[in-house]
N, C-alpha and C. Protein backbone atom coordinates (compact mmCIF):
# COMPACT_ATOMS: atom_id res chain seq x y z
N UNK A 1 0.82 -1.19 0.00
CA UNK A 1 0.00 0.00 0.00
C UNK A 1 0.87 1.25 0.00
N UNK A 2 2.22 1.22 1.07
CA UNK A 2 2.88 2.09 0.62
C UNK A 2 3.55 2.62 -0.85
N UNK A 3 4.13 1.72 -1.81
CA UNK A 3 4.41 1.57 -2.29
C UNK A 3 3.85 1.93 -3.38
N UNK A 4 2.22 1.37 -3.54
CA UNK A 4 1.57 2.24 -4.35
C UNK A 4 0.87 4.24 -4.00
N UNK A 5 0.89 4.40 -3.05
CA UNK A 5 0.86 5.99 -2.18
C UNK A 5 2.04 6.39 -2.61
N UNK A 6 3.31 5.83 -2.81
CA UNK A 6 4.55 6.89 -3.09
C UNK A 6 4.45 6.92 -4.94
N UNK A 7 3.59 5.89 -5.48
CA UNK A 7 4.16 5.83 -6.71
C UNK A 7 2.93 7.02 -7.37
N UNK A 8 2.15 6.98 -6.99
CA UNK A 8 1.20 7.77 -7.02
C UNK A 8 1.24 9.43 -6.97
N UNK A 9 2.32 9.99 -5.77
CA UNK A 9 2.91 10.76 -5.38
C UNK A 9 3.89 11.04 -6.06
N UNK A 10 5.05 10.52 -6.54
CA UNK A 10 5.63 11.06 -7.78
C UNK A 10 5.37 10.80 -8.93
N UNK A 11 4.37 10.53 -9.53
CA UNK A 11 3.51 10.60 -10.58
C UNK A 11 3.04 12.00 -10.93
N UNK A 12 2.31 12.17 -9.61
CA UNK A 12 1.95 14.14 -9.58
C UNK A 12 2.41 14.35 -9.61
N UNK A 13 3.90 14.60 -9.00
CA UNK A 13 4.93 15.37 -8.54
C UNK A 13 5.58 15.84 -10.61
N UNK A 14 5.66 14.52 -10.82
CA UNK A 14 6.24 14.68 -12.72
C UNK A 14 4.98 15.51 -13.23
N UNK A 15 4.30 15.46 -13.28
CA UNK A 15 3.04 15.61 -14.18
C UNK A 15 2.94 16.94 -13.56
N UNK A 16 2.98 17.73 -12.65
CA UNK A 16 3.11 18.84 -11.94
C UNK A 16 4.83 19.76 -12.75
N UNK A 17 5.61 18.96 -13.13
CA UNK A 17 6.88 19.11 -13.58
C UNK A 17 6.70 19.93 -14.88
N UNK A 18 6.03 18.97 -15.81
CA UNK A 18 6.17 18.91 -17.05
C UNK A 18 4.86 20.02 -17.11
N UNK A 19 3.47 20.11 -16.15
CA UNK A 19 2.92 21.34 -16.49
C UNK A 19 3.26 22.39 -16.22
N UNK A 20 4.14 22.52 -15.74
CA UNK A 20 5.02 23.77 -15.04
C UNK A 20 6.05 24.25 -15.87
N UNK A 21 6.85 23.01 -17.17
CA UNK A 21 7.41 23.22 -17.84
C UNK A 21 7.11 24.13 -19.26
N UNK A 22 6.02 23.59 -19.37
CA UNK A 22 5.09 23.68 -20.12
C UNK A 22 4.58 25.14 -20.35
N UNK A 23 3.95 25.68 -19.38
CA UNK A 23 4.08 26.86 -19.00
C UNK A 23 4.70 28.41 -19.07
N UNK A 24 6.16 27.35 -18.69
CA UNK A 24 7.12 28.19 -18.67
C UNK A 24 7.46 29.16 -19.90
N UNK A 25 7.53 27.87 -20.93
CA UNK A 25 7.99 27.86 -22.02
C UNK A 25 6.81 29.17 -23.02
N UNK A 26 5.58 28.57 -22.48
CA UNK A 26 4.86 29.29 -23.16
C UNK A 26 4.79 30.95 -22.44
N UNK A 27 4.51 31.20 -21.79
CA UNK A 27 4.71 32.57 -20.73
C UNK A 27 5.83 33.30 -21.55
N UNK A 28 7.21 32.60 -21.47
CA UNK A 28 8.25 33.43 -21.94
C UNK A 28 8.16 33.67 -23.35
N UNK A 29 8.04 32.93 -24.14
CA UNK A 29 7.33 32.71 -26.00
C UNK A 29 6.43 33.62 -25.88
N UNK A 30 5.24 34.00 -25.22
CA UNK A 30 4.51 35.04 -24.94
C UNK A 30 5.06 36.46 -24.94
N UNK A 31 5.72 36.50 -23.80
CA UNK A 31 6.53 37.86 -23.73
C UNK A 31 7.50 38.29 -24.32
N UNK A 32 8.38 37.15 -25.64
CA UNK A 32 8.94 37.74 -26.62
C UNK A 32 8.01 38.11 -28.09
N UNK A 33 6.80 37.80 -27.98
CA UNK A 33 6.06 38.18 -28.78
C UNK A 33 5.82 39.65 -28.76
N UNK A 34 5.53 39.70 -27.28
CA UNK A 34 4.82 41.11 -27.12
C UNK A 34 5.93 42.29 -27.20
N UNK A 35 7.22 41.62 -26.98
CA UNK A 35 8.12 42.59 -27.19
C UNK A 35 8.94 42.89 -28.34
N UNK A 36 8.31 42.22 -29.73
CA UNK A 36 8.30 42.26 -31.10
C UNK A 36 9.48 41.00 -32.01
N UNK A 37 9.38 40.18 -30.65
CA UNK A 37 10.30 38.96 -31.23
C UNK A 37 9.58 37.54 -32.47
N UNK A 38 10.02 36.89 -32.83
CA UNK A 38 9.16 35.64 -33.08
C UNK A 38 9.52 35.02 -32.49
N UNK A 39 8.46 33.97 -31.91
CA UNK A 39 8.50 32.42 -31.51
C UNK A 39 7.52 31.68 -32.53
N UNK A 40 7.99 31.57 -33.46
CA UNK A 40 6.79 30.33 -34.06
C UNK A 40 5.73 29.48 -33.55
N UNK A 41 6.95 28.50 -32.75
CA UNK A 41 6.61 27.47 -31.64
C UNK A 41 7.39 27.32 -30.61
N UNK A 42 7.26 27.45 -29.36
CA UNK A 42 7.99 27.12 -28.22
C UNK A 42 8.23 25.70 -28.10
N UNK A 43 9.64 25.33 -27.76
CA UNK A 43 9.84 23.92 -27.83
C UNK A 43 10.56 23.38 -26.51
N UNK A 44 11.03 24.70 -25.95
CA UNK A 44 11.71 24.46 -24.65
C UNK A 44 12.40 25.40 -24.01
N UNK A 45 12.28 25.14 -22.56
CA UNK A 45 12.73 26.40 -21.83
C UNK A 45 13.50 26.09 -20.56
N UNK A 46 14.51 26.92 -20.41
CA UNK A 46 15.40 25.93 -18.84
C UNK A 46 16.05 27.18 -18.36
N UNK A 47 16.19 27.50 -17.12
CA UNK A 47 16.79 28.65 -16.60
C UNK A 47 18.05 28.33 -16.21
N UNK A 48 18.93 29.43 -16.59
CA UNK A 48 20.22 29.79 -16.59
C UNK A 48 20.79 29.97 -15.16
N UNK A 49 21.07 28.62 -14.65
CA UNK A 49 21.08 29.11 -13.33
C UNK A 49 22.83 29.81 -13.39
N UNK A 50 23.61 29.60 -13.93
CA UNK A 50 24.83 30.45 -13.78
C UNK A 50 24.60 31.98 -14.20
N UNK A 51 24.07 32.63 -14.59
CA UNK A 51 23.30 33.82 -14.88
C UNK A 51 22.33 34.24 -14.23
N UNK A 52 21.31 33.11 -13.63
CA UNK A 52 19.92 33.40 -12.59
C UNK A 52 20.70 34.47 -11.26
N UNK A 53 19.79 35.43 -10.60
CA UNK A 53 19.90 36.11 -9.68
C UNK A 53 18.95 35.89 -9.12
N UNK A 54 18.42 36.43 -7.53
CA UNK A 54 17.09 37.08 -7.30
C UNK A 54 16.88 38.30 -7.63
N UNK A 55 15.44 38.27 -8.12
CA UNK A 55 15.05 39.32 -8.66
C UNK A 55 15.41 39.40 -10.64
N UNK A 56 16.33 38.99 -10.83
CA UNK A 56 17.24 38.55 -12.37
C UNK A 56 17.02 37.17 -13.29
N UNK A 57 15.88 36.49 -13.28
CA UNK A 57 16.38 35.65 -13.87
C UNK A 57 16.39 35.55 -15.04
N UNK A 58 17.44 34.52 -15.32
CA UNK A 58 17.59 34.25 -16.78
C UNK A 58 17.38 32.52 -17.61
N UNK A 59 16.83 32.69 -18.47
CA UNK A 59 16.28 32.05 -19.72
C UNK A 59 16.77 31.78 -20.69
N UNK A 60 17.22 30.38 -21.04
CA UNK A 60 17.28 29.84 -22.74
C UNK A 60 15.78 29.55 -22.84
N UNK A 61 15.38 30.09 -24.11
CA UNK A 61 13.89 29.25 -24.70
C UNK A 61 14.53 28.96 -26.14
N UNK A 62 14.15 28.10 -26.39
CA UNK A 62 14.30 27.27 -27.63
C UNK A 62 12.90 27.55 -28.42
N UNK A 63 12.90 28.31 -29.18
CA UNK A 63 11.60 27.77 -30.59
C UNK A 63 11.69 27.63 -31.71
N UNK A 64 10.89 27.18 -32.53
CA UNK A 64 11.59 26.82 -34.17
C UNK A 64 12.21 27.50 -34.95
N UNK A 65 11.84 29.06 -34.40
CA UNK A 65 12.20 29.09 -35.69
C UNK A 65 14.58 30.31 -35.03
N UNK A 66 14.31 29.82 -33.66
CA UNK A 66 15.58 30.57 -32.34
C UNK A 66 15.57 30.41 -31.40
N UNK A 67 16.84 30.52 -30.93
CA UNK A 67 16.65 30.17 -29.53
C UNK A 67 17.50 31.50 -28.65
N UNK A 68 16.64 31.69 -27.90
CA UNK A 68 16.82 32.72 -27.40
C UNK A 68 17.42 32.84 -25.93
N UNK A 69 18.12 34.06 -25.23
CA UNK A 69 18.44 34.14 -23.83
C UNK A 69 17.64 35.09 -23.37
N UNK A 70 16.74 35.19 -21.96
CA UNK A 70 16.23 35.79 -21.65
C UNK A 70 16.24 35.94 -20.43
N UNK A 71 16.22 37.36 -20.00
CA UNK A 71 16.77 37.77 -18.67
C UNK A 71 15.48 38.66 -17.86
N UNK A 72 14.68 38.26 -16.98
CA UNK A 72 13.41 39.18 -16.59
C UNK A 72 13.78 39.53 -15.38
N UNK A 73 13.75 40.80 -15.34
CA UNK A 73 13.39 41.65 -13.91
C UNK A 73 12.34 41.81 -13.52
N UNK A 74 11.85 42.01 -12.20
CA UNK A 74 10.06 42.74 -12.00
C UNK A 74 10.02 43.75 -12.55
N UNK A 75 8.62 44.03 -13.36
CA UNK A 75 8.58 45.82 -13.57
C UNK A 75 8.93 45.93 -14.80
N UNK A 76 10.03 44.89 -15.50
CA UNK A 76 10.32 45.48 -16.36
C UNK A 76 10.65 44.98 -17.84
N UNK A 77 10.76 45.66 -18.89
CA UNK A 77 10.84 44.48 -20.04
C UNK A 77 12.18 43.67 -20.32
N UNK A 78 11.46 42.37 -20.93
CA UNK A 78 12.84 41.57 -20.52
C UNK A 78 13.80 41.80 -21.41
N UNK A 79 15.50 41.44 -21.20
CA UNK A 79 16.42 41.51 -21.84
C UNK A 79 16.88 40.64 -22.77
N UNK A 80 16.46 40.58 -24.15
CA UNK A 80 16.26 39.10 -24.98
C UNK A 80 17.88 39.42 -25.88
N UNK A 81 18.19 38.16 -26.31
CA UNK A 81 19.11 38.04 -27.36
C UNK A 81 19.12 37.06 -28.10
N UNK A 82 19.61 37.21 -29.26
CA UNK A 82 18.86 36.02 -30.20
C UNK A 82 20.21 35.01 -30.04
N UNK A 83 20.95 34.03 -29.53
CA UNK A 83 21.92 33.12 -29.50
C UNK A 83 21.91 32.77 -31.00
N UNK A 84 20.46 31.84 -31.61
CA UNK A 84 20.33 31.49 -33.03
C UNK A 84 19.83 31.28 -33.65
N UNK A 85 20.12 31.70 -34.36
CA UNK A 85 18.42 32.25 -35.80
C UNK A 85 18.20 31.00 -36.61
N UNK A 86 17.30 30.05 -36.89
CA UNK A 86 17.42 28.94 -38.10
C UNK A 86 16.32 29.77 -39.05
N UNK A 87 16.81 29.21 -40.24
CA UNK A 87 16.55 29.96 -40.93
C UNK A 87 15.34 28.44 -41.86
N UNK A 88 14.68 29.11 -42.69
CA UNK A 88 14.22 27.40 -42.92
C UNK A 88 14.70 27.50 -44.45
N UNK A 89 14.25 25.78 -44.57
CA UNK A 89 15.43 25.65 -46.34
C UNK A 89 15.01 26.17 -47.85
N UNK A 90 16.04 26.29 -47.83
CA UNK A 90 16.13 26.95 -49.09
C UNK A 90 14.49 26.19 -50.03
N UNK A 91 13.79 27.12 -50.30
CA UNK A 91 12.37 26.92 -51.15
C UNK A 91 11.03 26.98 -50.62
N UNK A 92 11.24 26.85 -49.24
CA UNK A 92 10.46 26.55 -48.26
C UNK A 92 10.11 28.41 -47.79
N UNK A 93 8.70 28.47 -47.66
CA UNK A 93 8.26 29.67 -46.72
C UNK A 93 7.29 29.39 -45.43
């Protein structure tokens, strides 16, 4: 019985993970929109903890069509940079 109570328990615990990930990804893809970036599609997002501060943190998001670094303060707009642009292939729009 225990055994099934713990498995149960980190079951949520993942599934709590991955909606949180989930999230993330989209929130920040959001707010480079609004701040005149593209995200096509958000594909992934992980914080920079050698760069993270309080109050500072910082962001790789990955989307199709770049992947970006992103740095948010409270209050204020975030500090984006494009790391790398893919470009799509030659014929293709």
């Amino acid at each position: 019985m225990l055994r099934f109570a713990f498995g149960i328990l980190l079951v949520g615990s993942l599934a709590g993970s991955a909606a949180q990930a989930e999230t993330v990804k989209n929130m920040l893809a959001a707010q480079l929109r609004t701040q005149g970036y593209t995200c096509d599609k958000a594909l992934g997002a992980r914080q920079d903890a050698r760069l993270s501060k309080p109050d500072d943190e910082a962001w790789i998001l990955r989307c199709s069509n770049a992947t970006y670094r992103i740095r948010r303060a409270p209050d204020m707009a975030a500090k984006v940079v494009v790391i790398r642009q893919r470009h799509p292939a030659h014929g293709q729009q």
